[in-house]
PDB file of N, CA and C in Angstrom:
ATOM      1  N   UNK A   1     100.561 128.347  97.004  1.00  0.00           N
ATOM      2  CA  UNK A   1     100.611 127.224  96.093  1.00  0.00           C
ATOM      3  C   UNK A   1      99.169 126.722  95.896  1.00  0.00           C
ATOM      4  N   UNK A   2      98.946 127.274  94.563  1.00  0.00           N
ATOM      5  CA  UNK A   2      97.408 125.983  94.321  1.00  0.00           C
ATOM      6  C   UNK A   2      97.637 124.841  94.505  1.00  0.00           C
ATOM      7  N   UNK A   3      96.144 124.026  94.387  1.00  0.00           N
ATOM      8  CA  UNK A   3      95.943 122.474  94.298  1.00  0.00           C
ATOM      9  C   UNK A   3      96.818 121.842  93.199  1.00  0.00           C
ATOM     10  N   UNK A   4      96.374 122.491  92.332  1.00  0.00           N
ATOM     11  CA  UNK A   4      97.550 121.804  90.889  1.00  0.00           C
ATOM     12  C   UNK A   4      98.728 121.634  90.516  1.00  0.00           C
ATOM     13  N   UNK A   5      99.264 122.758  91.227  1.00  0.00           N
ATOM     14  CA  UNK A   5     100.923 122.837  91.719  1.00  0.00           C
ATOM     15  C   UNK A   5     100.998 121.768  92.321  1.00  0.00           C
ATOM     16  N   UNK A   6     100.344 121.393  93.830  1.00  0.00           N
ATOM     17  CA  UNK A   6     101.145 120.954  94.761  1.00  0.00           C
ATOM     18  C   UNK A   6     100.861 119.321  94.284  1.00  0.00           C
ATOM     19  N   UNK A   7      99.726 119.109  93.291  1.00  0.00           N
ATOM     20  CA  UNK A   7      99.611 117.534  92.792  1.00  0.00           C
ATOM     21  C   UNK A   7     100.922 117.527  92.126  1.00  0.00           C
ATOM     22  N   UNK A   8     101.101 118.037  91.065  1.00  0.00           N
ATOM     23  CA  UNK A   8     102.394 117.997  90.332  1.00  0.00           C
ATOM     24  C   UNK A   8     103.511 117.814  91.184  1.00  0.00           C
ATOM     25  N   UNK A   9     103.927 119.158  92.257  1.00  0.00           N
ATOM     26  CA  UNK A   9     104.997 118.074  93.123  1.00  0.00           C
ATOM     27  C   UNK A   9     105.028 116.799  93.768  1.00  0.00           C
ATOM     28  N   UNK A  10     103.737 116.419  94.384  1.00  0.00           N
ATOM     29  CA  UNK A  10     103.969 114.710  94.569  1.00  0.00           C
ATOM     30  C   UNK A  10     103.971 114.175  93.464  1.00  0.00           C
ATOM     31  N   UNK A  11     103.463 114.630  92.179  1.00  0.00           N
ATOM     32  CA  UNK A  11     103.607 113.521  91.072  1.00  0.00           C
ATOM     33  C   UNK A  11     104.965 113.610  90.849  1.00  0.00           C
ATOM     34  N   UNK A  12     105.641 114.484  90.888  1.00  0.00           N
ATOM     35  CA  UNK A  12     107.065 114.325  90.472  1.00  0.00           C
ATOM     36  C   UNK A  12     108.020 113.899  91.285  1.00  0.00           C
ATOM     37  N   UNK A  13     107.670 113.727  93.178  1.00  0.00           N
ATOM     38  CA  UNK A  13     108.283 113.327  93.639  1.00  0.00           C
ATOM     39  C   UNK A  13     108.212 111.974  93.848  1.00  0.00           C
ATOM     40  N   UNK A  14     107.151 111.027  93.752  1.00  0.00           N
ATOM     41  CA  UNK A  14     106.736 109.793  93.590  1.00  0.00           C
ATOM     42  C   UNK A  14     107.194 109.002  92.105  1.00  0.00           C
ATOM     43  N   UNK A  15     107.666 109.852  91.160  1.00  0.00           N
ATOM     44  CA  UNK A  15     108.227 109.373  90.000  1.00  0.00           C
ATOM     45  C   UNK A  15     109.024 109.288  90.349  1.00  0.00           C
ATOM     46  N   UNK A  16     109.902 110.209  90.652  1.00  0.00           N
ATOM     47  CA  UNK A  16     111.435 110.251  91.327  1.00  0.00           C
ATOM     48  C   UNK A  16     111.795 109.037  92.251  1.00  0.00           C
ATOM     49  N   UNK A  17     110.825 108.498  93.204  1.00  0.00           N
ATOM     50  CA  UNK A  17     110.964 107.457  93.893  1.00  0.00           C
ATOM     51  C   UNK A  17     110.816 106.377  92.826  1.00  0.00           C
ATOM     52  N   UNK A  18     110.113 106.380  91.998  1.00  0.00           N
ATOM     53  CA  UNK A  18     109.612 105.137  91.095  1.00  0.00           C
ATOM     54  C   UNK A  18     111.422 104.894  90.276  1.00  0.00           C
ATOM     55  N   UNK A  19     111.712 105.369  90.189  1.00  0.00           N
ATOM     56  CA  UNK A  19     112.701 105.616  89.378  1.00  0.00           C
ATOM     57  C   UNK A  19     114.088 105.314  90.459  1.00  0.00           C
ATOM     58  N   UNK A  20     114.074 105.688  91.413  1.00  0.00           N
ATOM     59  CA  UNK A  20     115.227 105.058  92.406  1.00  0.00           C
ATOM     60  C   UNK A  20     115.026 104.266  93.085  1.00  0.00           C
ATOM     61  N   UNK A  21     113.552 103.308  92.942  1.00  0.00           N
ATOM     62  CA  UNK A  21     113.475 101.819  93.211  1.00  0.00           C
ATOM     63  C   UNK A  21     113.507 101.543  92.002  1.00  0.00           C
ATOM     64  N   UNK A  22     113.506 101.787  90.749  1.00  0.00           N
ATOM     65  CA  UNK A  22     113.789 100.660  89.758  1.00  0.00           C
ATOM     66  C   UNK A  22     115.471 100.201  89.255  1.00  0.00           C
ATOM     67  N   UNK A  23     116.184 101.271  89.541  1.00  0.00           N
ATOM     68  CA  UNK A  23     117.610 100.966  88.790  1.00  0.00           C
ATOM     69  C   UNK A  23     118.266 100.120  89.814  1.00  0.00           C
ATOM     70  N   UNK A  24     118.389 100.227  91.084  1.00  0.00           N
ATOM     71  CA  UNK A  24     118.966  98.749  91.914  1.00  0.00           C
ATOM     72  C   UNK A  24     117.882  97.486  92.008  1.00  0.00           C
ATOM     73  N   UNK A  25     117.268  97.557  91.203  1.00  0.00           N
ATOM     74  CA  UNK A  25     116.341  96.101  90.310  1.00  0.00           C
ATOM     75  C   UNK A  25     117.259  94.866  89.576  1.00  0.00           C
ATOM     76  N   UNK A  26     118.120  96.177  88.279  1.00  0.00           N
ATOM     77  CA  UNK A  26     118.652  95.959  87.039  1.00  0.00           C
ATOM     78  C   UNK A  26     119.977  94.850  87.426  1.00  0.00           C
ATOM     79  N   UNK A  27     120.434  95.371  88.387  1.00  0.00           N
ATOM     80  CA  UNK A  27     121.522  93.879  88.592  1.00  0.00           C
ATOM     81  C   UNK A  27     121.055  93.257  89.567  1.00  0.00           C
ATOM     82  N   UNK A  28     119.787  92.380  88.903  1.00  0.00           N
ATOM     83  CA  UNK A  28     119.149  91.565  90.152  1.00  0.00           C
ATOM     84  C   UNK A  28     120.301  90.517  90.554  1.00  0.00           C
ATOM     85  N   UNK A  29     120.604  89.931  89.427  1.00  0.00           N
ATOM     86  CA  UNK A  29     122.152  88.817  90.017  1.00  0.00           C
ATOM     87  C   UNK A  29     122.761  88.861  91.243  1.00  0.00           C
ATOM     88  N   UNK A  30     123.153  90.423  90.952  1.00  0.00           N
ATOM     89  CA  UNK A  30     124.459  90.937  91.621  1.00  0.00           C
ATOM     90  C   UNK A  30     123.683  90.382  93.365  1.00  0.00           C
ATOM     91  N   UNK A  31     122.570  91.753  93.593  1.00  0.00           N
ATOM     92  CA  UNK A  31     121.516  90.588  94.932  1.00  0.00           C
ATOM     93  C   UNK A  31     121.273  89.635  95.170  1.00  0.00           C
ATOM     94  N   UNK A  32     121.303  89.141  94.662  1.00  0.00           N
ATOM     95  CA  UNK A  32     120.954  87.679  95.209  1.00  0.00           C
ATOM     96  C   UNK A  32     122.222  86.310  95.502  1.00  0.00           C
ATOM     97  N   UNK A  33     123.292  86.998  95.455  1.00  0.00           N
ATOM     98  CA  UNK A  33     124.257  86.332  95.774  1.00  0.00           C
ATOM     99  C   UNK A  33     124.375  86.629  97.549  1.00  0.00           C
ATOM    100  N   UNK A  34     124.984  85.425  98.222  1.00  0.00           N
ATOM    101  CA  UNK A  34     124.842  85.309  99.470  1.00  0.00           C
ATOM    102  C   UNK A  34     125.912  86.441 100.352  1.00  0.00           C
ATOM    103  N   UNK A  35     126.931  86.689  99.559  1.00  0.00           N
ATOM    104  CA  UNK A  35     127.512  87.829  99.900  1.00  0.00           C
ATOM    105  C   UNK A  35     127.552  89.134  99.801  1.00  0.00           C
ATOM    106  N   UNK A  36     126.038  89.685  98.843  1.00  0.00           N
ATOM    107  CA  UNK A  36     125.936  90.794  98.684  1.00  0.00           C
ATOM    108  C   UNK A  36     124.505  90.754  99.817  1.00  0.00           C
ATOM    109  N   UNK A  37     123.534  89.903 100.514  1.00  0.00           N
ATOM    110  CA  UNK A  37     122.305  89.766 101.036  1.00  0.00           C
ATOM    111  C   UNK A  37     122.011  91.061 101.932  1.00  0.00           C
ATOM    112  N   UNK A  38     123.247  91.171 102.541  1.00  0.00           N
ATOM    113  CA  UNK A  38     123.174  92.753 103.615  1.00  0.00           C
ATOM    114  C   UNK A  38     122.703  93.964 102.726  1.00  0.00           C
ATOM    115  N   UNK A  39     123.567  93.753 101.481  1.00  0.00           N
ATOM    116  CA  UNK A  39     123.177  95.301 100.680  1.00  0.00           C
ATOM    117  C   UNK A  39     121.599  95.629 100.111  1.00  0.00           C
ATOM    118  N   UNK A  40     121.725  94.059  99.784  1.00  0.00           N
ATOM    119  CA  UNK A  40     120.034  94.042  99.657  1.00  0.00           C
ATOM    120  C   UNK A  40     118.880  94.561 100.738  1.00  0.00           C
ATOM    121  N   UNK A  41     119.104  93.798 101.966  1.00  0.00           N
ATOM    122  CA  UNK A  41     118.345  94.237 102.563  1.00  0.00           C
ATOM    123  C   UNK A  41     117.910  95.548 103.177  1.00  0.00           C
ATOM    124  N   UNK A  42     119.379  96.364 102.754  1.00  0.00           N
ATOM    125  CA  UNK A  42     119.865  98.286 103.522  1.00  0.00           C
ATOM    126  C   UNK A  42     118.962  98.510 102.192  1.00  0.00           C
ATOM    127  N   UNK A  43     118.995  97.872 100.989  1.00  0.00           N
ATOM    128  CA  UNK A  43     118.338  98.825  99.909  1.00  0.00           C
ATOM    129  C   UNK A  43     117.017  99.016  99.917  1.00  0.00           C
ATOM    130  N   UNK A  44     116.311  97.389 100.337  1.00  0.00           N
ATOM    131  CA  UNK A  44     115.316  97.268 100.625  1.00  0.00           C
ATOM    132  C   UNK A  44     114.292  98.328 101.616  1.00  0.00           C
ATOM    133  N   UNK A  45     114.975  98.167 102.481  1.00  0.00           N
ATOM    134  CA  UNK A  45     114.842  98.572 103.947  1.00  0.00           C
ATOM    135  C   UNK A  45     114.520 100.793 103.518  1.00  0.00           C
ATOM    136  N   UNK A  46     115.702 101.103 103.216  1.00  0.00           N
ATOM    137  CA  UNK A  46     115.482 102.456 102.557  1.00  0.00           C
ATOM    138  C   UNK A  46     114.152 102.722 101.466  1.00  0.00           C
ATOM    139  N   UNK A  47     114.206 102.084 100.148  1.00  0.00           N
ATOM    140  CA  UNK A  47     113.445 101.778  99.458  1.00  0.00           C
ATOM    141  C   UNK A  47     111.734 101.876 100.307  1.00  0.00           C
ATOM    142  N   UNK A  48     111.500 100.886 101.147  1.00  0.00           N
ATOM    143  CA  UNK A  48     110.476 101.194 102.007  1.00  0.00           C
ATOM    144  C   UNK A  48     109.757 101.889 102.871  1.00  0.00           C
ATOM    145  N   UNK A  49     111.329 102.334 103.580  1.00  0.00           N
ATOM    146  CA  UNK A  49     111.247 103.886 104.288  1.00  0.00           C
ATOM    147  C   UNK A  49     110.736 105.243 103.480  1.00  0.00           C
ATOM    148  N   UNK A  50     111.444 105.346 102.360  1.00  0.00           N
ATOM    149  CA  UNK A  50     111.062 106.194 101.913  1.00  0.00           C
ATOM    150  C   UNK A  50     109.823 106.422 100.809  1.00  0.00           C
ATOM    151  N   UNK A  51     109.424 105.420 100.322  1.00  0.00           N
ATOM    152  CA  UNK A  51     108.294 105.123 100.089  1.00  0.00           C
ATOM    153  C   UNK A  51     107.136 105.524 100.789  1.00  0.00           C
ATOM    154  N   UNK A  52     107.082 105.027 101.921  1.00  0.00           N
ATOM    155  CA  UNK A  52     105.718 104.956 103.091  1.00  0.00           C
ATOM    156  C   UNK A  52     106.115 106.481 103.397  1.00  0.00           C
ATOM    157  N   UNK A  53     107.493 107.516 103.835  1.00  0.00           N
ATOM    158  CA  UNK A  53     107.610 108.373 104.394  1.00  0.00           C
ATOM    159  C   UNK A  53     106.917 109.594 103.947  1.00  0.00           C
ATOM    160  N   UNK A  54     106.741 109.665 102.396  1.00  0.00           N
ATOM    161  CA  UNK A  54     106.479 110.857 101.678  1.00  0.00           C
ATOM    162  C   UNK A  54     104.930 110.774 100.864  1.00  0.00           C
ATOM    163  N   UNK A  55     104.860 109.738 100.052  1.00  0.00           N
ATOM    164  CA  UNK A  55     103.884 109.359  98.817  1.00  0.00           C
ATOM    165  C   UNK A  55     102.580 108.584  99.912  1.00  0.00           C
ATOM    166  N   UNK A  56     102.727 108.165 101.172  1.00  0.00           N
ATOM    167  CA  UNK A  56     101.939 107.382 101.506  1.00  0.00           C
ATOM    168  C   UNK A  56     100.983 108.115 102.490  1.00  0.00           C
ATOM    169  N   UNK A  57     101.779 109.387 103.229  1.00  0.00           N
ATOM    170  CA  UNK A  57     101.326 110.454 104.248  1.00  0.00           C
ATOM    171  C   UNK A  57     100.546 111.514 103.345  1.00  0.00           C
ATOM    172  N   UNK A  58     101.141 111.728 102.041  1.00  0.00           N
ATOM    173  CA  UNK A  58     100.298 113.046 101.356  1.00  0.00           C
ATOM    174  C   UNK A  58      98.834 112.331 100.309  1.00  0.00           C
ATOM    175  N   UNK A  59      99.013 110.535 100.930  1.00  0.00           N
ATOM    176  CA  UNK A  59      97.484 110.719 100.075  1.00  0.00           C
ATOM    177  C   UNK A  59      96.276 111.211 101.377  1.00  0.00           C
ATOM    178  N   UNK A  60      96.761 111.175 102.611  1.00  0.00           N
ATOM    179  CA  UNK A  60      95.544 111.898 103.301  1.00  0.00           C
ATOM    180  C   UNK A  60      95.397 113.181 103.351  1.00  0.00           C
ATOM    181  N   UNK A  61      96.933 113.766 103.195  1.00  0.00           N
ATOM    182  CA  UNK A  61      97.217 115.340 103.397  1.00  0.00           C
ATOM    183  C   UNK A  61      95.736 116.140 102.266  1.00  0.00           C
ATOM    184  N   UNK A  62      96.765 115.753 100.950  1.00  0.00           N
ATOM    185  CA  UNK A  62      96.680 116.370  99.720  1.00  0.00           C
ATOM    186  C   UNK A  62      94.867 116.570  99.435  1.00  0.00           C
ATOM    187  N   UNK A  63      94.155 115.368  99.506  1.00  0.00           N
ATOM    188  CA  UNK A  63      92.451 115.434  99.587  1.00  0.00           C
ATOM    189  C   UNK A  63      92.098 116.667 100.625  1.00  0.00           C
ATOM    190  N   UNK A  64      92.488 116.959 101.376  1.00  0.00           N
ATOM    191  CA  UNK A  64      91.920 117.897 102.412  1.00  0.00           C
ATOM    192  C   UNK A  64      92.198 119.254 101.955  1.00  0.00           C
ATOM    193  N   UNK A  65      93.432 119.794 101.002  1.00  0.00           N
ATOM    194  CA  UNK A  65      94.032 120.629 100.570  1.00  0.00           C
ATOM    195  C   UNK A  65      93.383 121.303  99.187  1.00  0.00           C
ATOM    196  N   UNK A  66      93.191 119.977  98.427  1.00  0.00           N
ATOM    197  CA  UNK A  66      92.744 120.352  97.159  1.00  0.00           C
ATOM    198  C   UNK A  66      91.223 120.039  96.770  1.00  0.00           C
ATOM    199  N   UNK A  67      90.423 119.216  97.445  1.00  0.00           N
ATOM    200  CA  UNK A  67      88.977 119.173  96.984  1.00  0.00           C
ATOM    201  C   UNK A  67      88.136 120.088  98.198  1.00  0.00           C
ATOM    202  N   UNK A  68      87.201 121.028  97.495  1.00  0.00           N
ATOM    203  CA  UNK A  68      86.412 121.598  98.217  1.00  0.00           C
ATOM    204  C   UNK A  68      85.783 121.181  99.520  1.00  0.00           C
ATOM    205  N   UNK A  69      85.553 121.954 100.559  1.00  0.00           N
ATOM    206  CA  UNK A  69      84.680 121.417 101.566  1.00  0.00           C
ATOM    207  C   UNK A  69      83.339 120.825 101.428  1.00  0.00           C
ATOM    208  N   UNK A  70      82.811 121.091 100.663  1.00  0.00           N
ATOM    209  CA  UNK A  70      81.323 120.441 100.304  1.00  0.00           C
ATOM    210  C   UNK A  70      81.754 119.068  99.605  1.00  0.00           C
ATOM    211  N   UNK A  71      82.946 118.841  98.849  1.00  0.00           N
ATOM    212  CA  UNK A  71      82.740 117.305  98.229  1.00  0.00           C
ATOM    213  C   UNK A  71      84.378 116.668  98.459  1.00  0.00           C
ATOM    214  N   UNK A  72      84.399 116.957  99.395  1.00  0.00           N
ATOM    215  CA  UNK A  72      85.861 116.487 100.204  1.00  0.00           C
ATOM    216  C   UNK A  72      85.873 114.857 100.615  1.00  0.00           C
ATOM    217  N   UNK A  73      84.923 114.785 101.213  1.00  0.00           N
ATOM    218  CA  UNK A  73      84.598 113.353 101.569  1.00  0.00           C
ATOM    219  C   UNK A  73      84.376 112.714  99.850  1.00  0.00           C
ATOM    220  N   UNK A  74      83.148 112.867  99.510  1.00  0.00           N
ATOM    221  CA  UNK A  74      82.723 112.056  97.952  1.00  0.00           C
ATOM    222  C   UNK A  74      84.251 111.868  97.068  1.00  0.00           C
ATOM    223  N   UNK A  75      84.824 112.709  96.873  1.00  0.00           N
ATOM    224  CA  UNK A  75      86.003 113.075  96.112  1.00  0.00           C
ATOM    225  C   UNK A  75      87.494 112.072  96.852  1.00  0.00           C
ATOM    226  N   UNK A  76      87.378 111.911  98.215  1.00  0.00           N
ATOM    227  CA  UNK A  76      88.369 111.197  98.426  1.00  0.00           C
ATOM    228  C   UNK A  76      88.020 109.648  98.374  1.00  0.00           C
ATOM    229  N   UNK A  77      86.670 109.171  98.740  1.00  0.00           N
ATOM    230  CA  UNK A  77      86.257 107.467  98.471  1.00  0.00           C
ATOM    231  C   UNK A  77      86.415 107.451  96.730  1.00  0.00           C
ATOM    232  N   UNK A  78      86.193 108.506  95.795  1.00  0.00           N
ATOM    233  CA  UNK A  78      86.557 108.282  94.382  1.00  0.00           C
ATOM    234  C   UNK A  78      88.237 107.975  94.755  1.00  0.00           C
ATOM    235  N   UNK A  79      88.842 108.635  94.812  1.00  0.00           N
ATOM    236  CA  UNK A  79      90.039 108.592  94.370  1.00  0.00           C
ATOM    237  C   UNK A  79      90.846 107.626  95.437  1.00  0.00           C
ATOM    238  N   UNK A  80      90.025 107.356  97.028  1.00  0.00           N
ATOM    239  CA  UNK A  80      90.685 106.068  97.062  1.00  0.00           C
ATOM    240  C   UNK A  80      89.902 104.503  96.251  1.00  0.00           C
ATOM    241  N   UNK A  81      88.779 104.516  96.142  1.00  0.00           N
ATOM    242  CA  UNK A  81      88.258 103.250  95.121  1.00  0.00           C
ATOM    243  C   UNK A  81      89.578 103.222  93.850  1.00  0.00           C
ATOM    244  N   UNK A  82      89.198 104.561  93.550  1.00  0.00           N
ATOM    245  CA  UNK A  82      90.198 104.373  92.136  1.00  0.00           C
ATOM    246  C   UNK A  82      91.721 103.306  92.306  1.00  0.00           C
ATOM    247  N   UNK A  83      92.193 103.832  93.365  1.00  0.00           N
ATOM    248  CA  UNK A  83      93.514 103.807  93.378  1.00  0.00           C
ATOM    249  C   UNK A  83      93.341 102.060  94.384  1.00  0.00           C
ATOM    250  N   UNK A  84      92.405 101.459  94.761  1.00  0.00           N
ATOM    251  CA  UNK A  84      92.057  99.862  95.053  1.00  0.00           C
ATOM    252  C   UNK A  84      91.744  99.276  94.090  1.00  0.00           C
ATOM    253  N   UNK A  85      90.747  99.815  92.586  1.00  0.00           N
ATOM    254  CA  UNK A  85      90.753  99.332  91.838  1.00  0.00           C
ATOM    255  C   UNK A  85      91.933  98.991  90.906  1.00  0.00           C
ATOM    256  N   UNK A  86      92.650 100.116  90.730  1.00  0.00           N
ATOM    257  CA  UNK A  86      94.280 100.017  90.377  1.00  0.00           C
ATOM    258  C   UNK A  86      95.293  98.832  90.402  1.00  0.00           C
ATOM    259  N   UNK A  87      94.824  98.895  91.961  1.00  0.00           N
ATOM    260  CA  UNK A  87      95.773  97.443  92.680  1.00  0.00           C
ATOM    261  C   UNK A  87      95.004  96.664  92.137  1.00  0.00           C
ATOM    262  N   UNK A  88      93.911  96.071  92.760  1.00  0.00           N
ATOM    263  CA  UNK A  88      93.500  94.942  92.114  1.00  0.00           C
ATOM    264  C   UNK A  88      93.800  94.941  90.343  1.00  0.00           C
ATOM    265  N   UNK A  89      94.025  95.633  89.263  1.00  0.00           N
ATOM    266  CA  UNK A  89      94.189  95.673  88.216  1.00  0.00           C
ATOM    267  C   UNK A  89      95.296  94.624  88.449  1.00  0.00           C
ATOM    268  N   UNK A  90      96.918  95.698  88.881  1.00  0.00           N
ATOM    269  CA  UNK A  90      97.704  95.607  88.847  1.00  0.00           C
ATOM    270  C   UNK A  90      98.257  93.973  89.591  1.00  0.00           C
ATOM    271  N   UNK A  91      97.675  93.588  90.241  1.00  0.00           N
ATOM    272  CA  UNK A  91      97.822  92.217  91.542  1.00  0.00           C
ATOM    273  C   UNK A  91      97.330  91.094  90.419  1.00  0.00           C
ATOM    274  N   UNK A  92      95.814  91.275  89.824  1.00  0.00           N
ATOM    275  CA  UNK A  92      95.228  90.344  88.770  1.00  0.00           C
ATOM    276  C   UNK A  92      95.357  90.351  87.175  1.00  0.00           C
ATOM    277  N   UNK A  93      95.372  91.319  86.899  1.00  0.00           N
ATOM    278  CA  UNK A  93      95.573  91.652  85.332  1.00  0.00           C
ATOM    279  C   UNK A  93      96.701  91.102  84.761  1.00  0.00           C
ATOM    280  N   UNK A  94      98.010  90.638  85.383  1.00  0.00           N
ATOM    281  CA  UNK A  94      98.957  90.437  85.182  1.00  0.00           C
ATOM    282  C   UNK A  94      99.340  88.619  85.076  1.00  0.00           C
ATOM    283  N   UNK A  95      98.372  88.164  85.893  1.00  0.00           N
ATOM    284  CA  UNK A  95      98.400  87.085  86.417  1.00  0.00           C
ATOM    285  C   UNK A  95      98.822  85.437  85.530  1.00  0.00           C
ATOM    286  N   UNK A  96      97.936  85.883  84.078  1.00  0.00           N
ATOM    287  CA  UNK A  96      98.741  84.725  83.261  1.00  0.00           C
ATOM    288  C   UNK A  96      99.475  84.685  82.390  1.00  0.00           C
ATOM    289  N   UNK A  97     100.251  85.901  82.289  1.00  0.00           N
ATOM    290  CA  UNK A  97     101.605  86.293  81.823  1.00  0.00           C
ATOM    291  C   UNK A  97     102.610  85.661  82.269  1.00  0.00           C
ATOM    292  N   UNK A  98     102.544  85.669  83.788  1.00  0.00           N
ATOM    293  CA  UNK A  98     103.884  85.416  84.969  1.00  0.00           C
ATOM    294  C   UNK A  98     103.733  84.003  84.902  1.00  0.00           C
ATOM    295  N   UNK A  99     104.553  83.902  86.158  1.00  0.00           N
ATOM    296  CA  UNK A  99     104.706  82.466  86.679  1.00  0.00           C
ATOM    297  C   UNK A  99     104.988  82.551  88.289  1.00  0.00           C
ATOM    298  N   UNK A 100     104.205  81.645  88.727  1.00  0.00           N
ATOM    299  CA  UNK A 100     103.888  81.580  90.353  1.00  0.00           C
ATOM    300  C   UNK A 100     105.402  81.346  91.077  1.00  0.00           C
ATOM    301  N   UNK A 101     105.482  82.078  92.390  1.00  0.00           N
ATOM    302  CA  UNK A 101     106.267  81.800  92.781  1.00  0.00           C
ATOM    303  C   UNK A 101     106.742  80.275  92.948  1.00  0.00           C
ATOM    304  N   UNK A 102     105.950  79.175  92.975  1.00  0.00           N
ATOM    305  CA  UNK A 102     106.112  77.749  93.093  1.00  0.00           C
ATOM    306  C   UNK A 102     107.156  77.571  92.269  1.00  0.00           C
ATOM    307  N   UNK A 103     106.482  77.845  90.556  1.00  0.00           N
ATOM    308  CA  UNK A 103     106.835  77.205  89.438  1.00  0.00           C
ATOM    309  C   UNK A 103     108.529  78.006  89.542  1.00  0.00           C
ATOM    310  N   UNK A 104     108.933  79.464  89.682  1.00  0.00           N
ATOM    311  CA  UNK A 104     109.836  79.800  89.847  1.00  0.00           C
ATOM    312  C   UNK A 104     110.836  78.988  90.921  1.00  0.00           C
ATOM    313  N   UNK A 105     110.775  78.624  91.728  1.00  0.00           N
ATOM    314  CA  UNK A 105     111.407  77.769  92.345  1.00  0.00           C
ATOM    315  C   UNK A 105     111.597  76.691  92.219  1.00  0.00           C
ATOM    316  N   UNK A 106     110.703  75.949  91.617  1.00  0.00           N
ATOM    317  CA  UNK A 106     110.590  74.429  90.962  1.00  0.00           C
ATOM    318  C   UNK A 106     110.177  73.542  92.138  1.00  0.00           C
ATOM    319  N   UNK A 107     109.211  74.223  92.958  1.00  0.00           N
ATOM    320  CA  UNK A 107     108.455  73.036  93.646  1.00  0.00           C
ATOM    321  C   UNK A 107     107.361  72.754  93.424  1.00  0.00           C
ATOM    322  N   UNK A 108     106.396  72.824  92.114  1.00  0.00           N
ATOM    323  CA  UNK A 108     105.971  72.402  91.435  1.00  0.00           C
ATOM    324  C   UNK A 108     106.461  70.837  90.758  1.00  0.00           C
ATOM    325  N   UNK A 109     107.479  70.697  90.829  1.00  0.00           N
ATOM    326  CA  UNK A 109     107.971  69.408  89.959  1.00  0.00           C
ATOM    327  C   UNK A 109     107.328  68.357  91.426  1.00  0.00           C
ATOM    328  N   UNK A 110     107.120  66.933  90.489  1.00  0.00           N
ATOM    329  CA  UNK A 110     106.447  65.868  91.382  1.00  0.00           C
ATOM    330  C   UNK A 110     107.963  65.431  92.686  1.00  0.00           C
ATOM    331  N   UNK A 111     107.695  65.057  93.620  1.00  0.00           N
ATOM    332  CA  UNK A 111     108.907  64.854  94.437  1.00  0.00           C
ATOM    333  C   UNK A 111     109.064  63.512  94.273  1.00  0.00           C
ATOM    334  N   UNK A 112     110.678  63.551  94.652  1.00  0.00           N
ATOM    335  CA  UNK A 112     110.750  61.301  94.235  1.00  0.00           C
ATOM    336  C   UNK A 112     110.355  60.706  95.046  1.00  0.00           C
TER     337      UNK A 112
END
């Protein structure tokens, strides 16, 4: 298996995850009722497991596999910066669209 192959299978298996944490999202309702809280948390709980188990172990694997020995090191601080700059995108870029967890709860309002 080349390098390019084996990116493509984590890319496709990390979609695959992206995709079976998003559809038990869709009836957020249904969660958040006090009698469904257990299911939430087994979903949660999986959701995380398998997350960290696969996509989180092959970003050290995969650099050692696919960038040359001479620029193995240079090539992995790129592509981890990249992927911190990302987050920070993703954490700030978003920021005055939303609404703070406060305001979502309404403890923001003045108290009597």
């Amino acid at each position: 298996m080349n390098g390019i192959h084996e990116v493509f299978m984590i890319a496709r298996a990390q979609t695959l995850i992206a995709l079976c944490s998003t559809v038990p999202a869709f009836p957020y309702n249904h969660w958040i009722k006090p009698d469904n809280r257990i299911g939430f948390v087994v979903m949660y709980s999986l959701t995380f497991f398998f997350a960290n188990f696969g996509p989180n172990a092959t970003t050290f694997i995969v650099p050692a596999e696919i960038f040359p020995a001479r620029l193995r090191s240079t090539c992995h601080g790129i592509s981890a910066a990249t992927g911190k700059a990302g987050a920070i995108v993703g954490a700030f870029g978003f920021l005055p669209k939303g609404k703070s967890l406060e305001e979502l709860s309404g403890e923001t309002e003045a108290e009597k």
